[in-house]
Every structure is written in C-alpha cells, then in structure tokens.
C-alpha atoms as a PDB file:
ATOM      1  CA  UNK A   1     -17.169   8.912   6.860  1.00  0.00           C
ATOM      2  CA  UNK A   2     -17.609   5.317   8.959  1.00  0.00           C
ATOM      3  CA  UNK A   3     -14.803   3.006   8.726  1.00  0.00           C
ATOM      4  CA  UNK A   4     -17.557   0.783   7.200  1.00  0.00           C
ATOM      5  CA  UNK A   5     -17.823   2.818   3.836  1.00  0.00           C
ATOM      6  CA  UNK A   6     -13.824   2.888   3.860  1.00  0.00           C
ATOM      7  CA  UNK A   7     -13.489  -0.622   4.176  1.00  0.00           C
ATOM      8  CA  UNK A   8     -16.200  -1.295   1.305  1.00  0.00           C
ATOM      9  CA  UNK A   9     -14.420   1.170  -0.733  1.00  0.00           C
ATOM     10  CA  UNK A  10     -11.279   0.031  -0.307  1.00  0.00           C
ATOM     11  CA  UNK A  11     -12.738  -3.679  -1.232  1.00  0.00           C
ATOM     12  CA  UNK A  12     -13.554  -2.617  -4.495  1.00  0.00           C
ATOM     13  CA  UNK A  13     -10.640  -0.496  -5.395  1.00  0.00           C
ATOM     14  CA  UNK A  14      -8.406  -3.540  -4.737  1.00  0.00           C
ATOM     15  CA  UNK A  15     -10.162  -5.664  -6.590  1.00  0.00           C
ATOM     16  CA  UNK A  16     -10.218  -3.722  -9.880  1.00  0.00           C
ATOM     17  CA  UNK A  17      -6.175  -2.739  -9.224  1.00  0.00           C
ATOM     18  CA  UNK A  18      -5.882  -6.818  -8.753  1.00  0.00           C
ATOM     19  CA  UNK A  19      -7.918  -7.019 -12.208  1.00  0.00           C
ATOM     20  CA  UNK A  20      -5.389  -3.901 -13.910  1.00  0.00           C
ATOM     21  CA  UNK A  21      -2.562  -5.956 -12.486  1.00  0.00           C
ATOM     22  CA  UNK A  22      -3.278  -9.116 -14.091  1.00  0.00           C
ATOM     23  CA  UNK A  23      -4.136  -7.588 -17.067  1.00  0.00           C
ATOM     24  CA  UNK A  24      -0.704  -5.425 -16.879  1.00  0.00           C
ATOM     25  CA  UNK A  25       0.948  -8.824 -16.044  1.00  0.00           C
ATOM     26  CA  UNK A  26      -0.409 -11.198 -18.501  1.00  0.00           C
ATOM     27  CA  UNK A  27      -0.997  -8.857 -21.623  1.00  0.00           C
ATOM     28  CA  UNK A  28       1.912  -5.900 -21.686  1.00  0.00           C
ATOM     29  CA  UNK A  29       5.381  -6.743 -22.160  1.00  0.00           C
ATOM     30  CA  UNK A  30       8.114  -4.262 -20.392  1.00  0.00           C
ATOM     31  CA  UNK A  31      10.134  -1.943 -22.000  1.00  0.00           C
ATOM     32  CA  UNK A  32      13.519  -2.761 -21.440  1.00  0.00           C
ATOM     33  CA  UNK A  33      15.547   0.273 -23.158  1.00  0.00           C
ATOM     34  CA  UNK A  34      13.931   2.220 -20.093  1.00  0.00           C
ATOM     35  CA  UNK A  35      12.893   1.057 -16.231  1.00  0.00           C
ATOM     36  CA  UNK A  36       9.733   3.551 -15.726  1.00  0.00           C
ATOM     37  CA  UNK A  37       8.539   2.452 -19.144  1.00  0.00           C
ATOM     38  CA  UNK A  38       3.914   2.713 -19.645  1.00  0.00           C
ATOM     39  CA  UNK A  39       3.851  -0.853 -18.830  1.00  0.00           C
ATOM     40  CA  UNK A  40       5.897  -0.599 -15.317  1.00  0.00           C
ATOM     41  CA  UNK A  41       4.346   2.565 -14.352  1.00  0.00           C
ATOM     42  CA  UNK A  42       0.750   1.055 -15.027  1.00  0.00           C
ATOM     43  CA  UNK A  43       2.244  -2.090 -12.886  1.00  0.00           C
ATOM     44  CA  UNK A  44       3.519   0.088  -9.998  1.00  0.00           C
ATOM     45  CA  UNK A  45       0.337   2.137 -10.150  1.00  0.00           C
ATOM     46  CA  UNK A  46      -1.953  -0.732  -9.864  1.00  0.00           C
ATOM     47  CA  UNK A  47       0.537  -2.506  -7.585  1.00  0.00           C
ATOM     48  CA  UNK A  48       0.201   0.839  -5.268  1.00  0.00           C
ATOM     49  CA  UNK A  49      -3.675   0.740  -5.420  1.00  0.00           C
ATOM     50  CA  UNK A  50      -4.370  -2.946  -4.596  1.00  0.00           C
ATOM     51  CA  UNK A  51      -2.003  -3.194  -1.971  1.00  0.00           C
ATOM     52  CA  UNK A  52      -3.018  -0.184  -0.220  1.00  0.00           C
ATOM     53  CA  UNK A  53      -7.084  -1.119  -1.242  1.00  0.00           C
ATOM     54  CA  UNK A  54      -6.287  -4.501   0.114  1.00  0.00           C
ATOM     55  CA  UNK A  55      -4.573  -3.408   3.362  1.00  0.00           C
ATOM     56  CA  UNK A  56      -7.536  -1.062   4.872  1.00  0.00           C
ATOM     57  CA  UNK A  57      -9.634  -3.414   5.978  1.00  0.00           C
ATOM     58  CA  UNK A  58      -7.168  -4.896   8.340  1.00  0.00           C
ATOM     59  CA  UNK A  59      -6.065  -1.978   9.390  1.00  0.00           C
ATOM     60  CA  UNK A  60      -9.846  -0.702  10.336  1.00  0.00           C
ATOM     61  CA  UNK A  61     -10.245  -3.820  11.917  1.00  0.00           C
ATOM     62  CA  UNK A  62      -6.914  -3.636  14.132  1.00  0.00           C
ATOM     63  CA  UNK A  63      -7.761   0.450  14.956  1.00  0.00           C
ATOM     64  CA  UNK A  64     -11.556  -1.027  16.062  1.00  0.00           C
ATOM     65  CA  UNK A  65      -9.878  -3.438  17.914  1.00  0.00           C
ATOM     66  CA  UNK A  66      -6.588  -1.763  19.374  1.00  0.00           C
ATOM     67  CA  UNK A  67      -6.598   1.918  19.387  1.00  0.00           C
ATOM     68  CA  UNK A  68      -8.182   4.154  21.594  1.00  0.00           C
ATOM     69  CA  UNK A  69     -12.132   5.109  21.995  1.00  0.00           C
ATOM     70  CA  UNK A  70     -12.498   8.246  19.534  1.00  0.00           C
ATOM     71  CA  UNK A  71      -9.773   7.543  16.960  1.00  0.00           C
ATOM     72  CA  UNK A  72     -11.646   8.152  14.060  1.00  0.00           C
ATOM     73  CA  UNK A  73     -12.462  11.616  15.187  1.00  0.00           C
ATOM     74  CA  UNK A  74      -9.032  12.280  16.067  1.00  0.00           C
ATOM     75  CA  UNK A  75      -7.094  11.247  13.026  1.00  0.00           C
ATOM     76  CA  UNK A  76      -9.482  10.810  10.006  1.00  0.00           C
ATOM     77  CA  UNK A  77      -7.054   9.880   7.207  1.00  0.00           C
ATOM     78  CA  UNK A  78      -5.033   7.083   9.230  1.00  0.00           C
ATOM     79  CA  UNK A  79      -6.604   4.111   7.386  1.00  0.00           C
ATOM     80  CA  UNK A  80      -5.755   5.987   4.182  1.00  0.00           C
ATOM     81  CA  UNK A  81      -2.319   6.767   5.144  1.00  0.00           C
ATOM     82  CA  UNK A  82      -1.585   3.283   6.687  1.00  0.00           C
ATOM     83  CA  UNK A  83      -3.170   1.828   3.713  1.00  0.00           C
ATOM     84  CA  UNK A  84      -0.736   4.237   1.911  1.00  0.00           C
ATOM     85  CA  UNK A  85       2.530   2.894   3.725  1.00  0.00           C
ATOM     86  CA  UNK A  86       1.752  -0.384   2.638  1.00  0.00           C
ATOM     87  CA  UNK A  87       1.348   0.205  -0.606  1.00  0.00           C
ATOM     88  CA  UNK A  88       4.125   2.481  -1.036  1.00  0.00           C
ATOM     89  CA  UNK A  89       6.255  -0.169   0.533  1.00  0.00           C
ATOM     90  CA  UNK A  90       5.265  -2.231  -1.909  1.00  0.00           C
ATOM     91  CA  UNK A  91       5.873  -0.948  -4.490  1.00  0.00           C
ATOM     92  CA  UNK A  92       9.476   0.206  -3.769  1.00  0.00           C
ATOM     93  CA  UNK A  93      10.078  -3.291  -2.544  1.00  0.00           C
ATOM     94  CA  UNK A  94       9.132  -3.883  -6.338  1.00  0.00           C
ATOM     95  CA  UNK A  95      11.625  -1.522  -7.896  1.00  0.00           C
ATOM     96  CA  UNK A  96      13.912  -2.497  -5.860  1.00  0.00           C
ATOM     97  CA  UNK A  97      13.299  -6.672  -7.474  1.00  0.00           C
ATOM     98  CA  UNK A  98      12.803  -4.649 -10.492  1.00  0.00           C
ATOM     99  CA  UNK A  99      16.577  -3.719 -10.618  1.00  0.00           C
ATOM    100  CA  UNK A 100      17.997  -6.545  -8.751  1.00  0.00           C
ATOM    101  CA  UNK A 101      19.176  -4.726  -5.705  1.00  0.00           C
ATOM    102  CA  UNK A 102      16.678  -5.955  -3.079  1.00  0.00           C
ATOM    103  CA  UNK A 103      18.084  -8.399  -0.686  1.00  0.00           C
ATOM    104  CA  UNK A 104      16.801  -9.527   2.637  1.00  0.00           C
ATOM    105  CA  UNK A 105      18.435  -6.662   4.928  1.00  0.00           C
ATOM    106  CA  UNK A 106      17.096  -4.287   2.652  1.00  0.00           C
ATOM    107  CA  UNK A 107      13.755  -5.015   2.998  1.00  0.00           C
ATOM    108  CA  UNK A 108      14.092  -5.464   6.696  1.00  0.00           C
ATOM    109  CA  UNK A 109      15.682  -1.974   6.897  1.00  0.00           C
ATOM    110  CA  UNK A 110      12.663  -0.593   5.150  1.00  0.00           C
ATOM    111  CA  UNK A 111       9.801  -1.973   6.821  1.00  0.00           C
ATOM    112  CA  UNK A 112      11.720  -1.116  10.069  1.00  0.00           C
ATOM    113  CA  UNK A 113      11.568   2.460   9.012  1.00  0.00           C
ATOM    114  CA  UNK A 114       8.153   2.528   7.770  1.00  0.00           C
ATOM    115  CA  UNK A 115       7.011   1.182  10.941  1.00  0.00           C
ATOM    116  CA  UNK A 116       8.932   3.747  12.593  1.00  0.00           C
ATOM    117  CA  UNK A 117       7.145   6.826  10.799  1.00  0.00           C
ATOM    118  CA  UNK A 118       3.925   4.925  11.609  1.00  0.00           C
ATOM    119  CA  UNK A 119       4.463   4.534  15.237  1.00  0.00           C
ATOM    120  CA  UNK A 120       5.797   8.432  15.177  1.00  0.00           C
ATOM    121  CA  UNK A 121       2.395   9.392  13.276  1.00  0.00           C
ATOM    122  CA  UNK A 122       0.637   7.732  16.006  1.00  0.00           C
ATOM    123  CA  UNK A 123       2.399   8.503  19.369  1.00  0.00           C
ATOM    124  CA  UNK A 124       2.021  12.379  18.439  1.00  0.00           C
ATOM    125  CA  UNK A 125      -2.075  13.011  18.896  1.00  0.00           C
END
C-alpha cells in the first residue's frame, strides 16, 4: 500500500477517535469506585486511535523526507508502528495523570525509552 492511502487513512481514523473523544469527554462521567471503568477504557481507546491516526502523517512525511531510498519496501508496518508508539505513549502518559503519579522526569524517562526502541527498530534492517 502507498504511504498516500496510509496517510488518508490515518486522517480519517483520527478524526472520528477526536469525535469519540469529545463525545467520551463531554457526555460520560468516570467511574470512580474503579480506574479502567467503560468510560476510561473508551477514553484510552479513542485517546490511542487519534493520537496514533494523527501522528502518521508526519511520520510518512519525515520517512519521505529522511530515511533511505526503498524504505517502504523494507519495513512496511513502520508508519503503523511509529504511529503506534505515539499513541501508546500517550496514553500511558494519561494513566499515569489519571492516577496522579506522572511528573516531569517520568515522562522524560519514557519518551527517552520509546525513542530508544524506535531507533533500535530502525538501526537493525
């Protein structure tokens, strides 16, 4: 598939996790007997999509831009997966708000290491 389709794709599923989120945001209240309560899973789900819908199309355009000639053909899920990172990193960033243990190291620490697995992913092919 061309980076073209993914980045259309990827346009669209953000923009209807964006939509879920507000609607999660403005219209549910949160369980508070449990953390991973319907309303907070729907929050980190959508949370998950949109960020990671939202982060393809820079990556595509940084891979056009920055990687090697052939990239595509050599690692076909790496907009996907980096699109992944982000939003995974997002949404533990959340939880981590969620229960009031996220401080400024922390998050540091976190993207340091997701950066690291990254760079890992891409120095081996």
């Amino acid at each position: 598939m061309r980076p073209i389709w993914w980045v259309l794709l990827s346009i669209i599923v953000a923009a209807l996790s964006f939509l879920g989120l507000y609607y999660v945001i403005t219209n549910l209240w949160p369980n508070l007997d449990t953390v991973l309560a319907q309303p907070q899973l729907l929050l980190f789900t959508f949370l998950f999509f949109g960020l990671g819908g939202a982060t393809i199309p820079i990556t595509a355009y940084f891979n056009h831009r920055f990687a090697r000639p052939g990239w595509l053909e050599r690692d076909k899920t790496r907009l996907i997966r980096q699109g992944a990172w982000v939003g995974f990193l997002g949404i533990v960033l959340a939880y981590l708000q969620m229960i009031r243990a996220l401080n400024w190291t922390i998050a540091a620490v976190l993207l340091g290491v997701f950066i690291l697995i990254e760079t890992f992913f891409l120095t081996r092919g």
